[in-house]
N, C-alpha and C. Protein backbone atom coordinates (compact mmCIF):
# COMPACT_ATOMS: atom_id res chain seq x y z
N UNK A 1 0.84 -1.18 0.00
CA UNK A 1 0.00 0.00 0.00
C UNK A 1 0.88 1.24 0.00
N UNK A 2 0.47 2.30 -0.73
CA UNK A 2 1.18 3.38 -0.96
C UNK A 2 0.61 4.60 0.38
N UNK A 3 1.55 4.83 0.75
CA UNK A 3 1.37 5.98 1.89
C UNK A 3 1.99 7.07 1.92
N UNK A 4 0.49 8.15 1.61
CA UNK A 4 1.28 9.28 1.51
C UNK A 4 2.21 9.79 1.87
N UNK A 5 3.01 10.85 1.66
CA UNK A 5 3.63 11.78 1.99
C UNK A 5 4.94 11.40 2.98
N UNK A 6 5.33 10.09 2.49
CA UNK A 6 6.21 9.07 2.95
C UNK A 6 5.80 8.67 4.64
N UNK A 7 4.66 8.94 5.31
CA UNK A 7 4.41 8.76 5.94
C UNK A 7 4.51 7.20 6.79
N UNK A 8 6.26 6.54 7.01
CA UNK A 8 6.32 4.79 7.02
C UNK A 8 6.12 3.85 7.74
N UNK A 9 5.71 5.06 9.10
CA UNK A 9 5.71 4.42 10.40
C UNK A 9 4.14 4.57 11.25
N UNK A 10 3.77 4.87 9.95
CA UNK A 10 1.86 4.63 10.54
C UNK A 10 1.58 6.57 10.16
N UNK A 11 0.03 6.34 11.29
CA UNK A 11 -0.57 7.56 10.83
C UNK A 11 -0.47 8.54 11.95
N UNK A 12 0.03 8.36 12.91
CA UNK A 12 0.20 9.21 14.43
C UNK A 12 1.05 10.15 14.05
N UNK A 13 0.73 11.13 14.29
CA UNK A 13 1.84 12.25 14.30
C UNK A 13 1.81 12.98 15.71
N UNK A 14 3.11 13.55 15.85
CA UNK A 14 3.63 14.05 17.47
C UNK A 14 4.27 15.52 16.91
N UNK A 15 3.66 16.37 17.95
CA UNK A 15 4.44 17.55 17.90
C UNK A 15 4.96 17.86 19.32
N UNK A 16 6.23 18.86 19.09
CA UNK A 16 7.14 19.15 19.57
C UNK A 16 6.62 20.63 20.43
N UNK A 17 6.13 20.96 21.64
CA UNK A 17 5.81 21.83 22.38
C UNK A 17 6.45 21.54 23.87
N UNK A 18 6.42 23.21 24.21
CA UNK A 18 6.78 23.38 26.18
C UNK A 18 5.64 22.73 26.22
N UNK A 19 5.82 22.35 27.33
CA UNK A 19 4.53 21.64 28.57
C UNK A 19 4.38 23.12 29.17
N UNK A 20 3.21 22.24 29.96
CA UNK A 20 2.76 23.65 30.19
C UNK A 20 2.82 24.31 31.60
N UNK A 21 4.00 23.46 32.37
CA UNK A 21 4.36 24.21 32.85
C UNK A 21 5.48 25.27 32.84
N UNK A 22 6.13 25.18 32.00
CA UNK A 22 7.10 25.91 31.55
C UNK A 22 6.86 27.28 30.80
N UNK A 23 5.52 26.99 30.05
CA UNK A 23 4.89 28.01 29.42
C UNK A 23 4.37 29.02 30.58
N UNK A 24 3.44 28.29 31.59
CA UNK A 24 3.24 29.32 32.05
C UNK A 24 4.45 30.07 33.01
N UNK A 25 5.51 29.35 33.13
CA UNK A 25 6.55 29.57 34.02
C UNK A 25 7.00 31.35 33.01
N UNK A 26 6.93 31.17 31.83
CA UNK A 26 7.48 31.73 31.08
C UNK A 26 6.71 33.06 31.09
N UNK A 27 5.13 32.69 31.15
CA UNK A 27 4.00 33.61 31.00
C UNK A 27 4.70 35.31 31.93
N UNK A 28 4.73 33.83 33.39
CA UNK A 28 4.95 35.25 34.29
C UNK A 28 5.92 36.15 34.99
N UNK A 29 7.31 35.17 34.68
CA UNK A 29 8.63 35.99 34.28
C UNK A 29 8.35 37.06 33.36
N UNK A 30 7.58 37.23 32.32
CA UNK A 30 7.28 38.05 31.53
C UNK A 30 6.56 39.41 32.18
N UNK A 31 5.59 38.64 32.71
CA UNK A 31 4.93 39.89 33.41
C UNK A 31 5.59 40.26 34.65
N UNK A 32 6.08 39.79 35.62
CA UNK A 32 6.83 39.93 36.15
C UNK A 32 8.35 41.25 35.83
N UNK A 33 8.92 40.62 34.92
CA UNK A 33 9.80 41.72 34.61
C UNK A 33 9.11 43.04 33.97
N UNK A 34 8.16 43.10 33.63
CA UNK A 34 7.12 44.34 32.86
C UNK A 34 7.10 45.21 34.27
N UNK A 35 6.20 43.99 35.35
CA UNK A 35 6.07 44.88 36.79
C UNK A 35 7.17 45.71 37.50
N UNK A 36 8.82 44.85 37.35
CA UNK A 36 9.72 45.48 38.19
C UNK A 36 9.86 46.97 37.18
N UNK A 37 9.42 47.20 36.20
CA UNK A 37 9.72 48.69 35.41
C UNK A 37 8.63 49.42 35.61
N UNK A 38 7.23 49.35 36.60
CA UNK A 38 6.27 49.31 37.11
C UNK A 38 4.96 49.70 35.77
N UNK A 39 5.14 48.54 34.52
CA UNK A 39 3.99 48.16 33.64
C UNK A 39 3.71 47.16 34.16
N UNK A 40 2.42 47.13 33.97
CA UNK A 40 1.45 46.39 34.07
C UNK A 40 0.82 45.93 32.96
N UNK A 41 0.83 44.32 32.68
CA UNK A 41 1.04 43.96 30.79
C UNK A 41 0.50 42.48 31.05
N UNK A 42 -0.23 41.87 30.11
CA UNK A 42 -0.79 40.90 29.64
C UNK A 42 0.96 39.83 28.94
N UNK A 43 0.62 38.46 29.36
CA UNK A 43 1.48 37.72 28.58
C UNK A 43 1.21 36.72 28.00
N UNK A 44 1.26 36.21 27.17
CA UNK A 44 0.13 35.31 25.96
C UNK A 44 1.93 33.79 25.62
N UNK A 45 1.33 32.88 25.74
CA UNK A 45 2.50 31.70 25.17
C UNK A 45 1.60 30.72 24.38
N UNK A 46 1.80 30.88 23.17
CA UNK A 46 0.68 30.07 22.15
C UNK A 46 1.42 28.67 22.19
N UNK A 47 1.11 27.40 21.78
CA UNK A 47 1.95 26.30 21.43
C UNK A 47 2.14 26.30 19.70
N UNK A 48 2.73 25.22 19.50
CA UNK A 48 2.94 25.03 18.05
C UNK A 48 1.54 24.60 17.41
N UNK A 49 0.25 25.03 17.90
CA UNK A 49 -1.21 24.67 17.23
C UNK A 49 -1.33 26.37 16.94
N UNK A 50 -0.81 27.41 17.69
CA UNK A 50 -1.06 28.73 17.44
C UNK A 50 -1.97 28.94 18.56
N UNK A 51 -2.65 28.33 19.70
CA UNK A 51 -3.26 28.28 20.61
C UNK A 51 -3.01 28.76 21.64
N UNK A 52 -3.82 29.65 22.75
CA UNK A 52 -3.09 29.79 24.14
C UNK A 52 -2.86 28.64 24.86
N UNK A 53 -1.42 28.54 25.39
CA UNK A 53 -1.26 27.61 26.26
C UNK A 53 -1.05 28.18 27.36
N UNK A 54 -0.68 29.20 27.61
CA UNK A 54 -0.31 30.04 29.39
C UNK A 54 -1.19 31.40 29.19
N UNK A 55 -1.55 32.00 30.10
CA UNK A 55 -1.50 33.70 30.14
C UNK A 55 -1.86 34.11 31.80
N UNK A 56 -0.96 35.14 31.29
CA UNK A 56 -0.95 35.87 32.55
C UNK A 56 -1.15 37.69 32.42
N UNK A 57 -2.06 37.89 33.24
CA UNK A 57 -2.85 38.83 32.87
C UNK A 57 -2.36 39.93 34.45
N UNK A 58 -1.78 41.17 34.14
CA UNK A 58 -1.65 41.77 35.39
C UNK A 58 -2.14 42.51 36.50
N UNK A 59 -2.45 43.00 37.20
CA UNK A 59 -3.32 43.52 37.62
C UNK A 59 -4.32 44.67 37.17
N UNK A 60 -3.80 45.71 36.40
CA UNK A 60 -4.47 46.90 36.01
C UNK A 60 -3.78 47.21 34.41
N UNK A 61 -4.12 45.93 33.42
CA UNK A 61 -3.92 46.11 32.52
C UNK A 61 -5.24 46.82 31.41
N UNK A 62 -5.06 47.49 30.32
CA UNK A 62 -6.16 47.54 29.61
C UNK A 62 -6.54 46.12 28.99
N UNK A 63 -8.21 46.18 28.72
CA UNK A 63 -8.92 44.92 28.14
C UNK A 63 -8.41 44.73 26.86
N UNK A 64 -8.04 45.64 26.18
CA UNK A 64 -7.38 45.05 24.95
C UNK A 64 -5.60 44.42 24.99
N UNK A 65 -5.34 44.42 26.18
CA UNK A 65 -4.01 43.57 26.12
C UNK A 65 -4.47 42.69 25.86
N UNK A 66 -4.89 41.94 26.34
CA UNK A 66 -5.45 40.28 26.31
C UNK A 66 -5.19 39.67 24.49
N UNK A 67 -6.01 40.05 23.63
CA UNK A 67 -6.28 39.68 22.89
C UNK A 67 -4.74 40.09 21.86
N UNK A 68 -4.33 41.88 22.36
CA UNK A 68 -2.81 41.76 22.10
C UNK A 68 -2.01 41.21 22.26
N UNK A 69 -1.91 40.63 23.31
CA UNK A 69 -0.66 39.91 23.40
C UNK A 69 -0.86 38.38 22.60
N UNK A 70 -1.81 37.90 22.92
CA UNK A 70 -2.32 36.62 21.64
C UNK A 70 -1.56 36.57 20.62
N UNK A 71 -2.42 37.73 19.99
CA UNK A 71 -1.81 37.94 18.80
C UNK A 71 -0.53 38.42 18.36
N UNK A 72 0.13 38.85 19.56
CA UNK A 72 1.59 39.39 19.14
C UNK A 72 2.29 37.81 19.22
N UNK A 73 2.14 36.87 19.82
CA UNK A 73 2.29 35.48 20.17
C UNK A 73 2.31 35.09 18.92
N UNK A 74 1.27 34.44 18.45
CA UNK A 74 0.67 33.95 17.21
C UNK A 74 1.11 34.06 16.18
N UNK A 75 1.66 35.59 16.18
CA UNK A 75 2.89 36.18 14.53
C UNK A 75 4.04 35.64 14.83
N UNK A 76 4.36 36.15 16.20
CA UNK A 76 5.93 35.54 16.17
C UNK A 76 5.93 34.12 16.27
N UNK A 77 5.11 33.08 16.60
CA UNK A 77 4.88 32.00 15.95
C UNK A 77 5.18 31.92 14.40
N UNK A 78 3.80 31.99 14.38
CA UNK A 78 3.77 31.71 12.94
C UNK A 78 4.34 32.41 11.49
N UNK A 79 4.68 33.40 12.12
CA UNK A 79 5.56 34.14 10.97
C UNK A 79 7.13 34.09 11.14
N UNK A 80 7.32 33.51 12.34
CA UNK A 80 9.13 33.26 13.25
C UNK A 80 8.71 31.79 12.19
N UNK A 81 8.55 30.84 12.28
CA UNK A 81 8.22 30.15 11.52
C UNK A 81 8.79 30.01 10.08
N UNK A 82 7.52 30.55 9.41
CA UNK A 82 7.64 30.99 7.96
C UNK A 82 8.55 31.90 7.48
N UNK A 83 9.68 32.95 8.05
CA UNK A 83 10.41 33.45 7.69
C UNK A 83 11.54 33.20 8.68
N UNK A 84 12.08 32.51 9.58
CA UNK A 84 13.24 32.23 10.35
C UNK A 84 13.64 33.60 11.16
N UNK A 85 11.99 33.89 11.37
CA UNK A 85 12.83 35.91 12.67
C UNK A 85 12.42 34.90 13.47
N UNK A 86 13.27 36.01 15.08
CA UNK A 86 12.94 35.72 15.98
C UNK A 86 12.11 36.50 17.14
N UNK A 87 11.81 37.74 16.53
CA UNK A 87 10.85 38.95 16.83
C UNK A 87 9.80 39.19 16.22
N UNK A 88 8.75 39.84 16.66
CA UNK A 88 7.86 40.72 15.55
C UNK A 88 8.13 41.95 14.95
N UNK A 89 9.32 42.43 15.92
CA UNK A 89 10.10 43.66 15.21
C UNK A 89 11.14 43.27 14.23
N UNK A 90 11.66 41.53 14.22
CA UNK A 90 12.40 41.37 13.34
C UNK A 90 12.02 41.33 11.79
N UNK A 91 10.55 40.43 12.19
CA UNK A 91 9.55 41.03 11.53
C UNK A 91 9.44 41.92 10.62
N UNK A 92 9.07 43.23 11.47
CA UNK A 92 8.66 44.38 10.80
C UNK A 92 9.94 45.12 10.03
N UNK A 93 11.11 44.99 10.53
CA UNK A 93 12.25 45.42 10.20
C UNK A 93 12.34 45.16 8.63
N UNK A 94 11.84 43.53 8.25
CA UNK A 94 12.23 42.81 6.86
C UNK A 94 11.20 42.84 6.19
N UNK A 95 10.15 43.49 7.05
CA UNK A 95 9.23 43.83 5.63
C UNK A 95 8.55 42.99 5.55
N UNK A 96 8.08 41.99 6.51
CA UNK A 96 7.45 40.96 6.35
C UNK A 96 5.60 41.33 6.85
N UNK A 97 5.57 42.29 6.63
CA UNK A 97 4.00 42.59 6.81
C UNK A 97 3.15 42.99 5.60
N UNK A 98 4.27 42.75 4.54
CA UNK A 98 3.55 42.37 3.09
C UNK A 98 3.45 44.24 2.79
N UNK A 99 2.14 43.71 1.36
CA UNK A 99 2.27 45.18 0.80
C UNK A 99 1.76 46.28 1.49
N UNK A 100 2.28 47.53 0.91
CA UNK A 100 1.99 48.96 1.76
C UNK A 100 0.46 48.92 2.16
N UNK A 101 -0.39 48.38 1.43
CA UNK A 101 -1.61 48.81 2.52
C UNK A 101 -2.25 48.07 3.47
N UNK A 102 -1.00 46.96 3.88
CA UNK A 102 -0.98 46.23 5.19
C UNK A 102 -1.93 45.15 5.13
N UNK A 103 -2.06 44.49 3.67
CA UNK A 103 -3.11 43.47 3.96
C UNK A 103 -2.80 42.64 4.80
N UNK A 104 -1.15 41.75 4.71
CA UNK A 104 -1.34 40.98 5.72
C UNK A 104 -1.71 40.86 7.08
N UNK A 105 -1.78 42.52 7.63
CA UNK A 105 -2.66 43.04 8.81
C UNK A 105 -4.08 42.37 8.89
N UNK A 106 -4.70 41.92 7.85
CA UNK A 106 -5.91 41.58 7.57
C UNK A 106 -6.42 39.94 7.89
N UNK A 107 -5.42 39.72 8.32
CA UNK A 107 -5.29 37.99 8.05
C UNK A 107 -6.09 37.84 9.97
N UNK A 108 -7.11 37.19 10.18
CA UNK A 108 -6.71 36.93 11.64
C UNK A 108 -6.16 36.48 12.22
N UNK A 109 -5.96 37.20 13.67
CA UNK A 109 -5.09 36.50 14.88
C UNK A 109 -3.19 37.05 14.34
N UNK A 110 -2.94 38.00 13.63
CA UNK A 110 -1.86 38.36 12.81
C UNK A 110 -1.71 39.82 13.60
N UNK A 111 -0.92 40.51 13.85
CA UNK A 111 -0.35 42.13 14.22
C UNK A 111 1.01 42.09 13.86
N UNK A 112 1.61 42.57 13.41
CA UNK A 112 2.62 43.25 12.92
C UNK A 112 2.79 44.23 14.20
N UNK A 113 3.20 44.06 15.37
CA UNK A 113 3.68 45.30 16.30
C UNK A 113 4.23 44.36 17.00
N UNK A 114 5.57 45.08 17.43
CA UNK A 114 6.30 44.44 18.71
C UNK A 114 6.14 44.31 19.75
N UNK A 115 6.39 43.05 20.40
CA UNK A 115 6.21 42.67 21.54
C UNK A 115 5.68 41.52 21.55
N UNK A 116 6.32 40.60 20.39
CA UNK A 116 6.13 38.78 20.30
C UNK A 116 7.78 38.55 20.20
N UNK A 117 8.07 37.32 20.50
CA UNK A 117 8.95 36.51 20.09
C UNK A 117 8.88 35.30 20.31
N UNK A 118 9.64 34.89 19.37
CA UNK A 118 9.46 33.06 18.25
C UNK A 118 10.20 32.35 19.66
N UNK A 119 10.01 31.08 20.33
CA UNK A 119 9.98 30.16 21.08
C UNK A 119 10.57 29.42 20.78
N UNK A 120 11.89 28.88 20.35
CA UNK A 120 12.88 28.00 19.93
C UNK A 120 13.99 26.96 20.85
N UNK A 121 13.43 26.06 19.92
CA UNK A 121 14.68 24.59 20.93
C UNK A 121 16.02 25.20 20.59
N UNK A 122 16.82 25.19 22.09
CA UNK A 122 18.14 25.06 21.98
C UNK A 122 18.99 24.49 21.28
N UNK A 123 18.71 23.06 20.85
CA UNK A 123 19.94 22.20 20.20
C UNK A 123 19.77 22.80 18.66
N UNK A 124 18.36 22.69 17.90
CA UNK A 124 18.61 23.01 16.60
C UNK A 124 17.74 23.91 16.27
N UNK A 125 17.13 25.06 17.12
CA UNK A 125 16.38 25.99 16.68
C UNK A 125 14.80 25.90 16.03
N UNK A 126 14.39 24.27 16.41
CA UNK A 126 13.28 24.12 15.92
C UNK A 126 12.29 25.08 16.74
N UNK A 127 11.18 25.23 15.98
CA UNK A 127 10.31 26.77 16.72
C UNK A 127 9.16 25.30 17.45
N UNK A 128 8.84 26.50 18.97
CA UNK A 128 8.27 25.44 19.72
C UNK A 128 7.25 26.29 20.06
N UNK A 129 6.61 27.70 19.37
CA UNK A 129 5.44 28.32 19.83
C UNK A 129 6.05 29.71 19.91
N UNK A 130 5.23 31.07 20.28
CA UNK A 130 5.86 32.13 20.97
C UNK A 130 5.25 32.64 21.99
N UNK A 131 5.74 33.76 21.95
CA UNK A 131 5.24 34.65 23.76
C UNK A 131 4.83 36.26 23.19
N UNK A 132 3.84 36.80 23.66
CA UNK A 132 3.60 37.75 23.31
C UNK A 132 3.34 38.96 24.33
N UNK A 133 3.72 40.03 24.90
CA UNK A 133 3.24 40.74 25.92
C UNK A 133 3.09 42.36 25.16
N UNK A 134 1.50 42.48 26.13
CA UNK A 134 0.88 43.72 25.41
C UNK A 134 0.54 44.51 26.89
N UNK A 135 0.92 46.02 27.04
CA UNK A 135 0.31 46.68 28.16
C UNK A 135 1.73 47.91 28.27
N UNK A 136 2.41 47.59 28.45
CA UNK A 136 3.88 48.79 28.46
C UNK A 136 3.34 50.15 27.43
N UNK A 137 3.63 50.84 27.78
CA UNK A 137 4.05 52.04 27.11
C UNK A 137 5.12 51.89 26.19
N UNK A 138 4.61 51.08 24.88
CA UNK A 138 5.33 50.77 23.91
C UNK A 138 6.05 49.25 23.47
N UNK A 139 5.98 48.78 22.30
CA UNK A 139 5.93 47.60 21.87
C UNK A 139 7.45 47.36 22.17
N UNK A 140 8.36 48.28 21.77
CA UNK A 140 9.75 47.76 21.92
C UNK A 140 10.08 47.16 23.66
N UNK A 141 9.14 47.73 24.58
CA UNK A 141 9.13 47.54 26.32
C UNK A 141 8.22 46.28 26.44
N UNK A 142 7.36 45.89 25.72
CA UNK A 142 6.66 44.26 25.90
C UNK A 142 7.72 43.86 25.37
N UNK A 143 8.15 43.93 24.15
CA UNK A 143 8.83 42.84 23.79
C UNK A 143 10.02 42.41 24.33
N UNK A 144 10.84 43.61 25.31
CA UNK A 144 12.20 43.39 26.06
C UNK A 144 11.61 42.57 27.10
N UNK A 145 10.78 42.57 27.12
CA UNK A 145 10.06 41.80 28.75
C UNK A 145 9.49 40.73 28.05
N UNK A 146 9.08 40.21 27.88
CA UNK A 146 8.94 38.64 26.47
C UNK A 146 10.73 38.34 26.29
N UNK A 147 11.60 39.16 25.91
CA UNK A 147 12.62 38.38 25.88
C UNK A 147 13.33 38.09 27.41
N UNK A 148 13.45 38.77 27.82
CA UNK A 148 13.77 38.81 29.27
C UNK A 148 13.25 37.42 29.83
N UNK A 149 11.85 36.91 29.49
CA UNK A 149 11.46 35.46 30.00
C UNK A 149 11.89 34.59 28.83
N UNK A 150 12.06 34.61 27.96
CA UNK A 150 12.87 33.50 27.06
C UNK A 150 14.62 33.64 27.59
N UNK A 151 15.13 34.43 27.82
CA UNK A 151 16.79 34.29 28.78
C UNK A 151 16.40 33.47 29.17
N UNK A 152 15.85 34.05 30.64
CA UNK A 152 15.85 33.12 31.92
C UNK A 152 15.76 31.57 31.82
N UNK A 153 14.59 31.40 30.74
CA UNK A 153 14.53 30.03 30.51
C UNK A 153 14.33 29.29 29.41
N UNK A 154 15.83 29.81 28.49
CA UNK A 154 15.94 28.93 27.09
C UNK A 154 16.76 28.30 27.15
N UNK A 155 17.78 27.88 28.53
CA UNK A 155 18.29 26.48 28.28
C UNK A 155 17.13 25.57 29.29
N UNK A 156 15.75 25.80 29.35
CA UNK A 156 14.91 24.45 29.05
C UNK A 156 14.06 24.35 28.05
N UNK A 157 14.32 25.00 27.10
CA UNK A 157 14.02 24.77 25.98
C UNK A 157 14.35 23.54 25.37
N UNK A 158 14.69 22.85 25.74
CA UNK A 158 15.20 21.22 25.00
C UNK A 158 13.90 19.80 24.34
């Protein structure tokens, strides 16, 4: 019998994600370091489905973090992904938000603004989800605080 897509060892497939405790471990180092600069910020850790797997929400954030930080998650997923960044500002830097009148803005669950980054295994850089934080006074300040919790804990990234 012919099986697709060389598929040789049956039909189960396994993906490669943090558990979830690590995600949320990650969630709130995030918010956490937002707090010691005294923001108060939403933190979003999607898995490799594009899904929330952690969030942590701070005390006196606006209602639209929530759904920001998701989505700042979700790009640097899925667009850390599809183009090998490891930001949403790396992102935006390369032009990867498509043509000038921002359709790919249009796509859901997609933002083009900083303050995601791509979630990657240590040994070979495979992408394992991202992190997104929305609430700072400015995207470049979520996103130092999103990286700030990938330091702390990307050698368990394995």
């Amino acid at each position: 019998m012919h099986v697709p897509n060389g598929h040789v060892g049956g039909h189960i497939v396994t993906m490669q994600k943090l558990d979830w405790f690590l995600a949320a471990q990650l969630a709130l180092e995030a918010v956490r370091s937002c707090a010691m600069q005294g923001y108060s910020v939403t933190a979003t850790v999607v898995d490799t489905t594009g899904h929330q797997q952690a969030v942590i929400k701070g005390d006196s954030v606006p209602l639209q973090s929530l759904s920001v930080s998701y989505r700042k998650a979700y790009t640097a997923y899925s667009y850390g992904l599809a183009f090998n960044m490891n930001t949403t500002s790396e992102l935006i830097a390369a032009k990867v938000t498509g043509p000038v009148n921002g359709a790919l803005n249009t796509i859901p669950e997609v933002l083009f603004v900083p303050g995601g980054v791509t979630l990657r295994r240590v040994s070979d850089n495979t992408v394992l989800g991202g992190i997104g934080v929305s609430g700072a006074p400015g995207g470049e300040k979520d996103e130092a605080c999103a990286q700030a919790a990938v330091q702390k804990y990307k050698a368990d990234f394995r």
